[in-house]
PDB file of N, CA and C in Angstrom:
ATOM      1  N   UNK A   1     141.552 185.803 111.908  1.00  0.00           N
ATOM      2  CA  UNK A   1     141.106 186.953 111.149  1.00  0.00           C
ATOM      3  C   UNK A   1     139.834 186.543 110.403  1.00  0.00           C
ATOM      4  N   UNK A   2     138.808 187.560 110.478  1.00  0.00           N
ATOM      5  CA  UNK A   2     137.655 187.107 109.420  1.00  0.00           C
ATOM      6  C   UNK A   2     137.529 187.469 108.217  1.00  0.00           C
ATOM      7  N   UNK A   3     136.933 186.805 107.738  1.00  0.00           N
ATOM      8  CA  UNK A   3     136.620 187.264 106.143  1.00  0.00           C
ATOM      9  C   UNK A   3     136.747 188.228 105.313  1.00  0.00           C
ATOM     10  N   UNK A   4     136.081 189.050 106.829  1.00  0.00           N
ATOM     11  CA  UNK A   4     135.623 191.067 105.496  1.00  0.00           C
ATOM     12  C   UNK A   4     136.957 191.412 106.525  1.00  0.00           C
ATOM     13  N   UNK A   5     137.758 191.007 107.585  1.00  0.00           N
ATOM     14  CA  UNK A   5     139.214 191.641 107.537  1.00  0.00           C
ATOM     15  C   UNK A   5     140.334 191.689 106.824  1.00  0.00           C
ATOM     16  N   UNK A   6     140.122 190.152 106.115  1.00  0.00           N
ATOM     17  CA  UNK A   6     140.991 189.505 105.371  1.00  0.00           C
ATOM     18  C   UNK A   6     140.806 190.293 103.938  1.00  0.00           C
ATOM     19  N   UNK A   7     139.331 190.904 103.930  1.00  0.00           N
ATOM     20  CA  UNK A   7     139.106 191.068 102.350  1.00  0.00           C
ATOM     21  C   UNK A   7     139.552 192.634 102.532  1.00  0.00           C
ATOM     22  N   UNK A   8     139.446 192.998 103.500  1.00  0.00           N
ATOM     23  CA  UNK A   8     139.858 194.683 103.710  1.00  0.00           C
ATOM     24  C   UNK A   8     141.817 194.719 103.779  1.00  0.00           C
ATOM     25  N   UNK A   9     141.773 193.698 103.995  1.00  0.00           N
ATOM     26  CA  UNK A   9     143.701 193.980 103.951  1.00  0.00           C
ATOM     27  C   UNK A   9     144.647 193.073 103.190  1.00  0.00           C
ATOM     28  N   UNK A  10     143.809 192.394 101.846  1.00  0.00           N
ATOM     29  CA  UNK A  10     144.487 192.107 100.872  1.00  0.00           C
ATOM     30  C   UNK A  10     144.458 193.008  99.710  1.00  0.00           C
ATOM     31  N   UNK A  11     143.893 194.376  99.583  1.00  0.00           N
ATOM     32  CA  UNK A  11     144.422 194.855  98.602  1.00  0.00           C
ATOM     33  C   UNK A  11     146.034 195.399  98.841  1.00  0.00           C
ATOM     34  N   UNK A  12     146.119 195.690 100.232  1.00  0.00           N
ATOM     35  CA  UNK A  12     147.285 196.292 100.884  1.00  0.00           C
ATOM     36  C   UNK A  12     148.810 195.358  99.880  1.00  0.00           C
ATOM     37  N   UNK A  13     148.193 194.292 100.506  1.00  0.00           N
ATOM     38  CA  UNK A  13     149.261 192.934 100.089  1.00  0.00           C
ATOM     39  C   UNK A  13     149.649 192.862  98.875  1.00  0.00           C
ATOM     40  N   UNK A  14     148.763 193.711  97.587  1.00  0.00           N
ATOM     41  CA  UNK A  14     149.065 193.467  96.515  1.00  0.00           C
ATOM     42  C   UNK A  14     150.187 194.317  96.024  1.00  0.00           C
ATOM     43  N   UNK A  15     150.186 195.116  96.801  1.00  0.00           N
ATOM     44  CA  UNK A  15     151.165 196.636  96.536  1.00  0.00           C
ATOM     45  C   UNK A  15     152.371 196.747  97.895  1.00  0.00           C
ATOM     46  N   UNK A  16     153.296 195.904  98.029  1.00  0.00           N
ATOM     47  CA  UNK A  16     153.717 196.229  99.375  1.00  0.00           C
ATOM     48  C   UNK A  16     155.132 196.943  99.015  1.00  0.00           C
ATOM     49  N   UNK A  17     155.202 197.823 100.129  1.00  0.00           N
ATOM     50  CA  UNK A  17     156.702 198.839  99.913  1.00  0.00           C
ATOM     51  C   UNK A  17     157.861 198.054 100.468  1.00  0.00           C
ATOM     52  N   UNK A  18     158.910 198.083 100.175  1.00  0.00           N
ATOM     53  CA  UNK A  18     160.141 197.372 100.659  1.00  0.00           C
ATOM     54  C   UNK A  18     160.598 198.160 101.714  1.00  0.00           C
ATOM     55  N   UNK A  19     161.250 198.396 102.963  1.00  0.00           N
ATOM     56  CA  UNK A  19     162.021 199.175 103.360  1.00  0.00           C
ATOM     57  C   UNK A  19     163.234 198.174 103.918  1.00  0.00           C
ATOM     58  N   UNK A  20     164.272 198.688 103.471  1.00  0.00           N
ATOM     59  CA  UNK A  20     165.346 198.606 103.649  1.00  0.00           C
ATOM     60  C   UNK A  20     166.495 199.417 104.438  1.00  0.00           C
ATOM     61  N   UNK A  21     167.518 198.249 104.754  1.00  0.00           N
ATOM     62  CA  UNK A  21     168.383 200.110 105.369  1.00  0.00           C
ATOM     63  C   UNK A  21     169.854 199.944 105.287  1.00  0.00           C
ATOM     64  N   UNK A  22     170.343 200.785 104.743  1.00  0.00           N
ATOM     65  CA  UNK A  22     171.591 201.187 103.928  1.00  0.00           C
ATOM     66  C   UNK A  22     173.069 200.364 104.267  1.00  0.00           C
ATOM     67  N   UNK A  23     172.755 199.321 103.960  1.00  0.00           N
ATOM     68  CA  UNK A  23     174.054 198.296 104.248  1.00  0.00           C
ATOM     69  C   UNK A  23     174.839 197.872 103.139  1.00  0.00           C
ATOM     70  N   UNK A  24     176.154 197.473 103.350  1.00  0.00           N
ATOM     71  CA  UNK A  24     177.273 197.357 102.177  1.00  0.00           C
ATOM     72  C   UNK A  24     176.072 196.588 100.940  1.00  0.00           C
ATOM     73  N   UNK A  25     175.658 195.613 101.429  1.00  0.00           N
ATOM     74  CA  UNK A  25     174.972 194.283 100.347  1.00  0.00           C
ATOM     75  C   UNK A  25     173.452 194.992 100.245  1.00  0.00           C
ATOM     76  N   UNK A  26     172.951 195.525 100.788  1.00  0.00           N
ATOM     77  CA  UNK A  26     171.582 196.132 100.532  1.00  0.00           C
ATOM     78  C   UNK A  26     171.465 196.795  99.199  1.00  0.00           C
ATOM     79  N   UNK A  27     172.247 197.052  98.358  1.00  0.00           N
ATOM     80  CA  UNK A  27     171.678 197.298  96.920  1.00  0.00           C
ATOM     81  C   UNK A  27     172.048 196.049  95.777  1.00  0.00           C
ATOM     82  N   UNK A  28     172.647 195.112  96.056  1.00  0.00           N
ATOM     83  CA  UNK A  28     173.125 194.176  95.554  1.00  0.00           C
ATOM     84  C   UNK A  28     171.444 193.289  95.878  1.00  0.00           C
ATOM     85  N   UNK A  29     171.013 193.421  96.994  1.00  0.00           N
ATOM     86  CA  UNK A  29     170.032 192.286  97.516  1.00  0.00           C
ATOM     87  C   UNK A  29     168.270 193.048  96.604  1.00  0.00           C
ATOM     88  N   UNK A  30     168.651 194.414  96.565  1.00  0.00           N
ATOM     89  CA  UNK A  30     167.238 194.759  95.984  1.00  0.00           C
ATOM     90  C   UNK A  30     166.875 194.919  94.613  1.00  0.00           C
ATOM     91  N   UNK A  31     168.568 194.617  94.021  1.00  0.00           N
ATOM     92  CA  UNK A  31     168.247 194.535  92.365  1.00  0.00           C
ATOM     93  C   UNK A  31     167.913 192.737  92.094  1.00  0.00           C
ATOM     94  N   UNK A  32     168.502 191.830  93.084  1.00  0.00           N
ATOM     95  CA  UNK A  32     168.213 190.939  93.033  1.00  0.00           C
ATOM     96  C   UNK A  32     166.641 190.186  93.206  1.00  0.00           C
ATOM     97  N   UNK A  33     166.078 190.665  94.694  1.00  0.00           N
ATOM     98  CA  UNK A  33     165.091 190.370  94.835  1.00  0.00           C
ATOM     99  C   UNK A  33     164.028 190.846  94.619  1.00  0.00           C
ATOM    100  N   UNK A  34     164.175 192.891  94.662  1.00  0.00           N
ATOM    101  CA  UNK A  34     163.182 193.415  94.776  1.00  0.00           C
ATOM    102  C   UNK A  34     162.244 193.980  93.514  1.00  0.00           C
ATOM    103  N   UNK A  35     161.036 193.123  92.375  1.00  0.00           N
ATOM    104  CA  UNK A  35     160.924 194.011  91.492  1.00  0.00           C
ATOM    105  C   UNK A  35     161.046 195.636  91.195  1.00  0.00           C
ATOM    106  N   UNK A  36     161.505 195.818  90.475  1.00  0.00           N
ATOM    107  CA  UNK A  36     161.633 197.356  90.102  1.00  0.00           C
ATOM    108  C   UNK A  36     160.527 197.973  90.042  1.00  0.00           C
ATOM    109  N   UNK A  37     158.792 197.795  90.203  1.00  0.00           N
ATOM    110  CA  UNK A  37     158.212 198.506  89.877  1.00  0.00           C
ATOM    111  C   UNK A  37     157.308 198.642  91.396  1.00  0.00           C
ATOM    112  N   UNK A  38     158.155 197.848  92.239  1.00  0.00           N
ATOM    113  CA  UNK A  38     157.536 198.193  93.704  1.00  0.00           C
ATOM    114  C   UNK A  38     158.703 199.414  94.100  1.00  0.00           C
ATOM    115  N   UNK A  39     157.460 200.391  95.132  1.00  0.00           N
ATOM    116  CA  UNK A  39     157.812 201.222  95.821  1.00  0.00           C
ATOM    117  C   UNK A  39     159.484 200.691  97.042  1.00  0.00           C
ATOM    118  N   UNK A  40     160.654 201.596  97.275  1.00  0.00           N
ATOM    119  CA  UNK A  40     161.514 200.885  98.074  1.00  0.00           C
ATOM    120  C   UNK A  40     161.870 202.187  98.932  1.00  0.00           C
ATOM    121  N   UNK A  41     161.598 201.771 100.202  1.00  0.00           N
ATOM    122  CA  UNK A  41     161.631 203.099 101.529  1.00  0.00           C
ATOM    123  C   UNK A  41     162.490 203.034 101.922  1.00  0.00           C
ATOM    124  N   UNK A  42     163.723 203.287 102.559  1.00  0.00           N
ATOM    125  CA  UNK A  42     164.940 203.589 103.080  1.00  0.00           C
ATOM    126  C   UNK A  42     165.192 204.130 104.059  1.00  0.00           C
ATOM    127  N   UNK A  43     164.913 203.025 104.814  1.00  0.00           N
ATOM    128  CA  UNK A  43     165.538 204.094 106.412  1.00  0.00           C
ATOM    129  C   UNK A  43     166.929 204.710 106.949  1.00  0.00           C
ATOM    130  N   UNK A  44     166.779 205.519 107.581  1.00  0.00           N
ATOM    131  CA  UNK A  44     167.702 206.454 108.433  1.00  0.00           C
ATOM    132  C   UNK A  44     167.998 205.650 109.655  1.00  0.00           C
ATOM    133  N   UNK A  45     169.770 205.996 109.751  1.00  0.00           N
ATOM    134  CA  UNK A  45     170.332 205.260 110.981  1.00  0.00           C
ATOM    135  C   UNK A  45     170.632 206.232 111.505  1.00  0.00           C
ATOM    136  N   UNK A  46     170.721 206.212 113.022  1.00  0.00           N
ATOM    137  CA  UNK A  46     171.099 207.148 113.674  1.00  0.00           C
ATOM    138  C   UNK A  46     172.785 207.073 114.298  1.00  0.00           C
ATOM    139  N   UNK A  47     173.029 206.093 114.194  1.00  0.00           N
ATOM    140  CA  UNK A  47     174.613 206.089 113.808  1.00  0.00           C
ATOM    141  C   UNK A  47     175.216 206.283 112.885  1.00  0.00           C
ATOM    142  N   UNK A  48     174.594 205.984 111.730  1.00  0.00           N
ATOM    143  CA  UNK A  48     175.449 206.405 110.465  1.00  0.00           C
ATOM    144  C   UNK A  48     175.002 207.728 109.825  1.00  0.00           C
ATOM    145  N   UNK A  49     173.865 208.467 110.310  1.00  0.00           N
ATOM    146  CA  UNK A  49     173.860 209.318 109.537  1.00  0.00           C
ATOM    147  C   UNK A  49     172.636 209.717 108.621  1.00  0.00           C
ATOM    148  N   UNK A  50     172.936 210.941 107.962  1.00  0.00           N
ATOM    149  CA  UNK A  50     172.167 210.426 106.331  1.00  0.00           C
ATOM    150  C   UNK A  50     172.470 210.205 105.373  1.00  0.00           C
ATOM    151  N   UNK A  51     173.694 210.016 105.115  1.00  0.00           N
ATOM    152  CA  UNK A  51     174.960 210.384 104.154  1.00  0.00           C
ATOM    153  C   UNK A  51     174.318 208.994 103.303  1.00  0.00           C
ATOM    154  N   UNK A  52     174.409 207.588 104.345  1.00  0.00           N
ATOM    155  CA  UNK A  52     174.157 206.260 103.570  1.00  0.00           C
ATOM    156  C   UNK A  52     172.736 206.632 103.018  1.00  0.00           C
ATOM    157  N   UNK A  53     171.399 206.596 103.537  1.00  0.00           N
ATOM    158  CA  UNK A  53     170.418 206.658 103.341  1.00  0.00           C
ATOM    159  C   UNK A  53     170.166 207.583 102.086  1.00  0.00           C
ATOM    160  N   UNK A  54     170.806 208.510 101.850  1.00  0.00           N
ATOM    161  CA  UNK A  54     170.677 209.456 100.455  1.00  0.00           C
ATOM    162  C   UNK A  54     171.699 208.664  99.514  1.00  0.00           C
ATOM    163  N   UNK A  55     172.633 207.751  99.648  1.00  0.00           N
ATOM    164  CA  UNK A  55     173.576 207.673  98.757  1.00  0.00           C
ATOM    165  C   UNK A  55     172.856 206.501  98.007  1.00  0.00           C
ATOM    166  N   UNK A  56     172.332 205.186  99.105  1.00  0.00           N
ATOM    167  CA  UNK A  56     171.328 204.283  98.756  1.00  0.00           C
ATOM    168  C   UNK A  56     170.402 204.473  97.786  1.00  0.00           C
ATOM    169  N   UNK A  57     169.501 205.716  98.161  1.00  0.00           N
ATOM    170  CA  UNK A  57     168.347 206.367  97.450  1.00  0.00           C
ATOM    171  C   UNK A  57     168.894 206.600  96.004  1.00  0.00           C
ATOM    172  N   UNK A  58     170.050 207.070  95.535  1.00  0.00           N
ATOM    173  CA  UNK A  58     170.696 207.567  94.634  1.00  0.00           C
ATOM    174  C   UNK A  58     170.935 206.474  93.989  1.00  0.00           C
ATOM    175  N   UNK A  59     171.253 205.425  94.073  1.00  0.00           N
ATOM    176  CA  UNK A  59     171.771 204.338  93.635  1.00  0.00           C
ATOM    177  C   UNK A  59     170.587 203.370  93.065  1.00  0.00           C
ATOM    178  N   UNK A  60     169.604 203.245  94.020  1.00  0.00           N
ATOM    179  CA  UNK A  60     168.503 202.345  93.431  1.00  0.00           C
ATOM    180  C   UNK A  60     167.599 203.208  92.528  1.00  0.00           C
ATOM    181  N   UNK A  61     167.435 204.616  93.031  1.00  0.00           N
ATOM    182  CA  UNK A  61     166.668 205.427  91.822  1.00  0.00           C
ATOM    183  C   UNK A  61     167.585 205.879  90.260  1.00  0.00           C
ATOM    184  N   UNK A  62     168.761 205.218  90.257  1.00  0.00           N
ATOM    185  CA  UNK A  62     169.505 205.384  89.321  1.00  0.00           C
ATOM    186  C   UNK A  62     169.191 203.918  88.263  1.00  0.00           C
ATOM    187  N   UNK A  63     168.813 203.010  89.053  1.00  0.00           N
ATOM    188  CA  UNK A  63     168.353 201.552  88.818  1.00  0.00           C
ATOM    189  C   UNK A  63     167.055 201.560  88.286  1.00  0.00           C
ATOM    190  N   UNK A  64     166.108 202.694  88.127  1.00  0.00           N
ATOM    191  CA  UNK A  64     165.041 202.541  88.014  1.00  0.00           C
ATOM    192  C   UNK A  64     163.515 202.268  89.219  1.00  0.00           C
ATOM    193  N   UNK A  65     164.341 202.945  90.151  1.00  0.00           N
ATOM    194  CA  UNK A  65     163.189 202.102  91.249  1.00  0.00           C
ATOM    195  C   UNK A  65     162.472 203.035  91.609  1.00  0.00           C
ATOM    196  N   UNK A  66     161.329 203.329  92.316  1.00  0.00           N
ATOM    197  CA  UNK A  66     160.647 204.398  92.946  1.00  0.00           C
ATOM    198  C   UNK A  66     160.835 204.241  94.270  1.00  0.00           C
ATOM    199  N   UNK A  67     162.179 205.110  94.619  1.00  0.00           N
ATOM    200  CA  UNK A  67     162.721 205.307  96.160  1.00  0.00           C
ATOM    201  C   UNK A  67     162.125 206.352  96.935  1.00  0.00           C
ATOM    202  N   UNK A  68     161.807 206.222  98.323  1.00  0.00           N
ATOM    203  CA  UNK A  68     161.518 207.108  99.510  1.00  0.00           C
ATOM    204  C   UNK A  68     162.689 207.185 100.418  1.00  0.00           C
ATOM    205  N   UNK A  69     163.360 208.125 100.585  1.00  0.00           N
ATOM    206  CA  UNK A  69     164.556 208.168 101.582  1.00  0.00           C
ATOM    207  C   UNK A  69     163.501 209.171 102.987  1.00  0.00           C
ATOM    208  N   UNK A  70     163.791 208.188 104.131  1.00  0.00           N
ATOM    209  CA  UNK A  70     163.528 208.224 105.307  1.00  0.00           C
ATOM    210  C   UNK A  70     164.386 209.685 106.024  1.00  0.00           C
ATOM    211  N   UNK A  71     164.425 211.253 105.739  1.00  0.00           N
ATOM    212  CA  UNK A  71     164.700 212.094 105.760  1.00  0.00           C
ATOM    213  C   UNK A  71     164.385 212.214 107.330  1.00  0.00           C
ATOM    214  N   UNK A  72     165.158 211.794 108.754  1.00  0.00           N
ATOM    215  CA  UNK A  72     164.980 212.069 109.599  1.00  0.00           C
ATOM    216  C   UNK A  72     165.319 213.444 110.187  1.00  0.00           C
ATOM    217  N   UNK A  73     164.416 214.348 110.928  1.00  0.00           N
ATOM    218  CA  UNK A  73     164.711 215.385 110.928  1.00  0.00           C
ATOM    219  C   UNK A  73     165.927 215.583 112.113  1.00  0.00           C
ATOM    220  N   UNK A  74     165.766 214.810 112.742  1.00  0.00           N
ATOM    221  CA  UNK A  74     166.746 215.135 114.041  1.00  0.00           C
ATOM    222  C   UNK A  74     168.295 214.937 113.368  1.00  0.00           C
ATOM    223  N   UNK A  75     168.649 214.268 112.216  1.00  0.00           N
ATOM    224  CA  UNK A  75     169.635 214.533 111.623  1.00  0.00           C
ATOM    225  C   UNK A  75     170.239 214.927 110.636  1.00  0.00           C
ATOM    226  N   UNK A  76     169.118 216.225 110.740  1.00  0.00           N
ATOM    227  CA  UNK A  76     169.712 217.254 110.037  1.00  0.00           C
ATOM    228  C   UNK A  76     170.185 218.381 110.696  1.00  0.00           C
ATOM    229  N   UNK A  77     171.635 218.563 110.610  1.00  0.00           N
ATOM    230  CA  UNK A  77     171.934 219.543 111.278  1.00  0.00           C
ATOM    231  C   UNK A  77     171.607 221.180 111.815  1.00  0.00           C
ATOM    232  N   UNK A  78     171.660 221.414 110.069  1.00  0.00           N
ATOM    233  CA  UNK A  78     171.303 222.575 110.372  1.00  0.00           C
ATOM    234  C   UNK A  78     170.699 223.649 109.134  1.00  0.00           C
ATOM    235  N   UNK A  79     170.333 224.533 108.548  1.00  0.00           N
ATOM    236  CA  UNK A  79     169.808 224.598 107.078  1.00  0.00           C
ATOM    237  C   UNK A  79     170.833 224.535 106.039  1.00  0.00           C
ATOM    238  N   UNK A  80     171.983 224.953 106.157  1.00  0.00           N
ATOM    239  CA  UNK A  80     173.325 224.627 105.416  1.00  0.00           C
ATOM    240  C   UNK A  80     172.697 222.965 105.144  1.00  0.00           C
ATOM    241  N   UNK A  81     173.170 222.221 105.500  1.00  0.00           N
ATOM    242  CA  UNK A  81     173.098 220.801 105.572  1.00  0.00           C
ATOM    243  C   UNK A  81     172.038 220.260 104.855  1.00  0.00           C
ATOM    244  N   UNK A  82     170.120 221.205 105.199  1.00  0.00           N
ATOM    245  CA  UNK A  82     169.541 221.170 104.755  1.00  0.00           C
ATOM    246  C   UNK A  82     169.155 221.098 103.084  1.00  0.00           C
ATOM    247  N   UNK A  83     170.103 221.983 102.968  1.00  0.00           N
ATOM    248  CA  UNK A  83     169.993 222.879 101.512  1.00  0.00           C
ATOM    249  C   UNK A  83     170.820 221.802 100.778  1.00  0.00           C
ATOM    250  N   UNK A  84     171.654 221.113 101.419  1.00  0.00           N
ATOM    251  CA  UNK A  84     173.119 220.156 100.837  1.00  0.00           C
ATOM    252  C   UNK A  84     172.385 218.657 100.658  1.00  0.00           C
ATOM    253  N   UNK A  85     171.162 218.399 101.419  1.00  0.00           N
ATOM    254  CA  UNK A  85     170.213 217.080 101.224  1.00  0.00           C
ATOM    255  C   UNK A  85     169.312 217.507 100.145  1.00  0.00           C
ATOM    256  N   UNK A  86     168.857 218.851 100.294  1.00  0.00           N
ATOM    257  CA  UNK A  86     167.244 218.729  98.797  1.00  0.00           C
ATOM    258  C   UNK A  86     168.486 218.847  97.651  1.00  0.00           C
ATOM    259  N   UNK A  87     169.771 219.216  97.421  1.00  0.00           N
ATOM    260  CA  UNK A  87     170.280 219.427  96.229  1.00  0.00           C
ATOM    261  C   UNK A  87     170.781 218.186  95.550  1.00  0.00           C
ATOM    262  N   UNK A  88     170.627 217.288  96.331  1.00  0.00           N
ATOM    263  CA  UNK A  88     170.986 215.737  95.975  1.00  0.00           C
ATOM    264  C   UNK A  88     170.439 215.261  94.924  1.00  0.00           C
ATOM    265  N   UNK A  89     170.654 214.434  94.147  1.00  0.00           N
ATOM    266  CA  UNK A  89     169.754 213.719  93.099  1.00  0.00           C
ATOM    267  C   UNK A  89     169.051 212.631  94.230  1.00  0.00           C
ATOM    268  N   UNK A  90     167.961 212.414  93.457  1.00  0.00           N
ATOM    269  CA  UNK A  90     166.993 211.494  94.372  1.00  0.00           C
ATOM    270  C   UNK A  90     166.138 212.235  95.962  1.00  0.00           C
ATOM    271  N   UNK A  91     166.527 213.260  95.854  1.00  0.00           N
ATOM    272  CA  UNK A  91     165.810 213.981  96.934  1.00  0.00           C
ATOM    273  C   UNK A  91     164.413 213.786  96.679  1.00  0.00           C
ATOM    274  N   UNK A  92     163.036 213.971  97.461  1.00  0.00           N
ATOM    275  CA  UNK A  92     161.746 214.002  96.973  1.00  0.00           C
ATOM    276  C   UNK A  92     161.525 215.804  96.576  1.00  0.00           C
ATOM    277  N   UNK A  93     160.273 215.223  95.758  1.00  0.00           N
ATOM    278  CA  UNK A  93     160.300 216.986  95.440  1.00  0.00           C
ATOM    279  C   UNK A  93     158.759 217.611  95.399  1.00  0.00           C
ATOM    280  N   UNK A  94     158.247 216.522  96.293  1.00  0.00           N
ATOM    281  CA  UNK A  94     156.900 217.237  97.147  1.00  0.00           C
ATOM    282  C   UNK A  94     157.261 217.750  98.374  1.00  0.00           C
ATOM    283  N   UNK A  95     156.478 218.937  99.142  1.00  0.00           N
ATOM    284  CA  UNK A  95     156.765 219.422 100.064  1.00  0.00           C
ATOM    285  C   UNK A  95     155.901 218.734 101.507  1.00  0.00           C
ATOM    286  N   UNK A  96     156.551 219.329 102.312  1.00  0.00           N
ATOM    287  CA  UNK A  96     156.248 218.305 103.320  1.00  0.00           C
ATOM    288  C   UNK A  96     154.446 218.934 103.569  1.00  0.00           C
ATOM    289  N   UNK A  97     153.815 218.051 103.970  1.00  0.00           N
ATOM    290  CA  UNK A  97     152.035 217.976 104.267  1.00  0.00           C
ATOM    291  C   UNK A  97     151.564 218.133 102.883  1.00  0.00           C
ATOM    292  N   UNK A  98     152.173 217.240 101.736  1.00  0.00           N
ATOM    293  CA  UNK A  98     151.398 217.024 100.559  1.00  0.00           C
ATOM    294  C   UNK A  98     150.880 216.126 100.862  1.00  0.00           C
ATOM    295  N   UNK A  99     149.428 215.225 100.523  1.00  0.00           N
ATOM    296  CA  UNK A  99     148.967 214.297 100.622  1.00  0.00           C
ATOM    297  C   UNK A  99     149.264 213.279  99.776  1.00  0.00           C
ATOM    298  N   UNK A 100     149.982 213.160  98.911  1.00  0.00           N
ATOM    299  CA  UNK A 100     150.761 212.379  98.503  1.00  0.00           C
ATOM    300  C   UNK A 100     151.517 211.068  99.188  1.00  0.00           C
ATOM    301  N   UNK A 101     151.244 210.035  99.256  1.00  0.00           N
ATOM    302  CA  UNK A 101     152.067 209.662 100.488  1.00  0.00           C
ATOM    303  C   UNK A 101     153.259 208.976 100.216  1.00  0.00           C
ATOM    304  N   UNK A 102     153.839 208.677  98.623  1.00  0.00           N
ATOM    305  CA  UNK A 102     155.006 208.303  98.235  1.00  0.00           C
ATOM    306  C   UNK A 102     155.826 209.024  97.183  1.00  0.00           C
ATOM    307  N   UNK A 103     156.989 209.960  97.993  1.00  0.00           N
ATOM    308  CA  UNK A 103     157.192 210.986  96.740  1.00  0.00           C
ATOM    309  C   UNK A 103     158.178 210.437  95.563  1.00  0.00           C
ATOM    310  N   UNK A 104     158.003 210.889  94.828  1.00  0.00           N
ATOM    311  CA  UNK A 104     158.740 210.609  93.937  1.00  0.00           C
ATOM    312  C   UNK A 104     160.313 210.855  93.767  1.00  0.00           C
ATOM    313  N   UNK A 105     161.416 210.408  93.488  1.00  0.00           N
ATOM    314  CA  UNK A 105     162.909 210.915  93.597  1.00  0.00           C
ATOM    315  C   UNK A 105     162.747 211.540  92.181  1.00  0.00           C
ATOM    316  N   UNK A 106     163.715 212.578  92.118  1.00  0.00           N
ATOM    317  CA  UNK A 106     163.806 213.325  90.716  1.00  0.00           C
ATOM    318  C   UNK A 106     165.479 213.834  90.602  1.00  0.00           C
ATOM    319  N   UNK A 107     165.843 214.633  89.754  1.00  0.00           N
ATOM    320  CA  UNK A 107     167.361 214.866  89.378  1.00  0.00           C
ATOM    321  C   UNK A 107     167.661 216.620  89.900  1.00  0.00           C
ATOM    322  N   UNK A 108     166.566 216.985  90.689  1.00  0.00           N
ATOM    323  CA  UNK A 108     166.806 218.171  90.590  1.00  0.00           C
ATOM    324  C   UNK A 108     166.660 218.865  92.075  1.00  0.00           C
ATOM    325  N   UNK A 109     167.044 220.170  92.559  1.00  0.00           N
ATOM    326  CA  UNK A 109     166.746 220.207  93.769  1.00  0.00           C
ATOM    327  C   UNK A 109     165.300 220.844  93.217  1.00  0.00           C
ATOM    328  N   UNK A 110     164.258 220.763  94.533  1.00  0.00           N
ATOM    329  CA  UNK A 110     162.750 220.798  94.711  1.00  0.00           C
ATOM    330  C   UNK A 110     162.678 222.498  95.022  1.00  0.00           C
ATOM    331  N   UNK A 111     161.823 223.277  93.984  1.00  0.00           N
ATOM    332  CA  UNK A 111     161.506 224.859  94.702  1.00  0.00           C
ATOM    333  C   UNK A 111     161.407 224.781  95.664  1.00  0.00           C
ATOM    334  N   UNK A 112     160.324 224.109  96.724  1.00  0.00           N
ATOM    335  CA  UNK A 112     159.723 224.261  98.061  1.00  0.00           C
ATOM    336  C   UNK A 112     161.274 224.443  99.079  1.00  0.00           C
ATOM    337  N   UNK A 113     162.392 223.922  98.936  1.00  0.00           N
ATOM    338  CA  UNK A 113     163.283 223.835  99.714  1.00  0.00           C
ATOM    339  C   UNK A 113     163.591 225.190 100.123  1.00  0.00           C
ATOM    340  N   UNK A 114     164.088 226.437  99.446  1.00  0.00           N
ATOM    341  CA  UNK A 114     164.258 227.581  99.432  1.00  0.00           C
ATOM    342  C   UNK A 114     163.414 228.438 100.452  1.00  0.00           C
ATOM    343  N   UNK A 115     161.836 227.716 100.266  1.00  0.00           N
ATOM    344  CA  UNK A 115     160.888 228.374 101.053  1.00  0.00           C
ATOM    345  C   UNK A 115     160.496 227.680 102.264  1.00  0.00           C
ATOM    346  N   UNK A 116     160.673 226.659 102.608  1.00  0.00           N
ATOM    347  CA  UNK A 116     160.042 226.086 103.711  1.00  0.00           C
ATOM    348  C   UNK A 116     161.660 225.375 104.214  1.00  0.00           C
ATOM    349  N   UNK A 117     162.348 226.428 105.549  1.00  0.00           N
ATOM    350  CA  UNK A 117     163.765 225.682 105.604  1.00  0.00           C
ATOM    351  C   UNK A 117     163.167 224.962 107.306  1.00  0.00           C
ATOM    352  N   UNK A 118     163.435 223.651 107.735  1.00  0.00           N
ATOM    353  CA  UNK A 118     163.570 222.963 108.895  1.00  0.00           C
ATOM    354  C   UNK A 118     163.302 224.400 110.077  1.00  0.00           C
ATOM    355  N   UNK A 119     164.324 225.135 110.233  1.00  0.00           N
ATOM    356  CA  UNK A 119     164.202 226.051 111.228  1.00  0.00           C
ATOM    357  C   UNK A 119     163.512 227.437 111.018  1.00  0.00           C
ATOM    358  N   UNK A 120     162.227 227.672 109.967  1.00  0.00           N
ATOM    359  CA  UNK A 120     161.583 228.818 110.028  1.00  0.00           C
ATOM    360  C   UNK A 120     161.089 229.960 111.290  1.00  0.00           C
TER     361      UNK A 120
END
């Protein structure tokens, strides 16, 4: 790598996001290792669901962390289901094509949900 690559992709390094994914010891391991004031992304399994991935999110943003839950659309069933994920605590509560690119978790369900449902 050269110089002005190296110098173009260490600011990246200074700020890096954790992603993790929703295992028994995975919140035990990110209060341990992961400072609290880095960003922590949370992926979606497609065997388990989203059930872990929102419950995770809930748990470390209860910890203080700034969580992204990995909201895969293919498993979401259906807008029922929909409506049952934004009402979660820790849901994000920017709407989708904000330029924003790390939303914030909050305690509340998000207006935009009501208006913009998966199957319009």
């Amino acid at each position: 790598m050269t110089r002005g690559k190296l110098a173009q992709v260490a600011p990246l390094l200074r700020r890096p996001r954790y992603e993790v994914f929703p295992a028994a010891s995975t919140e035990e391991a990110v209060l341990e290792w992961v400072p609290s004031d880095l960003p922590v992304t949370v992926t979606a399994s497609p065997a388990k669901g989203l059930g872990p991935t929102l419950d995770l999110t809930e748990k470390l943003a209860a910890r203080g962390y700034r969580v992204i839950p990995h909201l895969s659309a293919r498993l979401v069933r259906d807008n029922a289901h929909l409506a049952e994920i934004v009402a979660r605590p820790g849901t994000p509560t920017r709407p989708p094509g904000s330029s924003t690119a790390h939303w914030p978790c909050s305690t509340g369900s998000p207006r935009w949900a009501a208006r913009s449902p998966a199957w319009a």
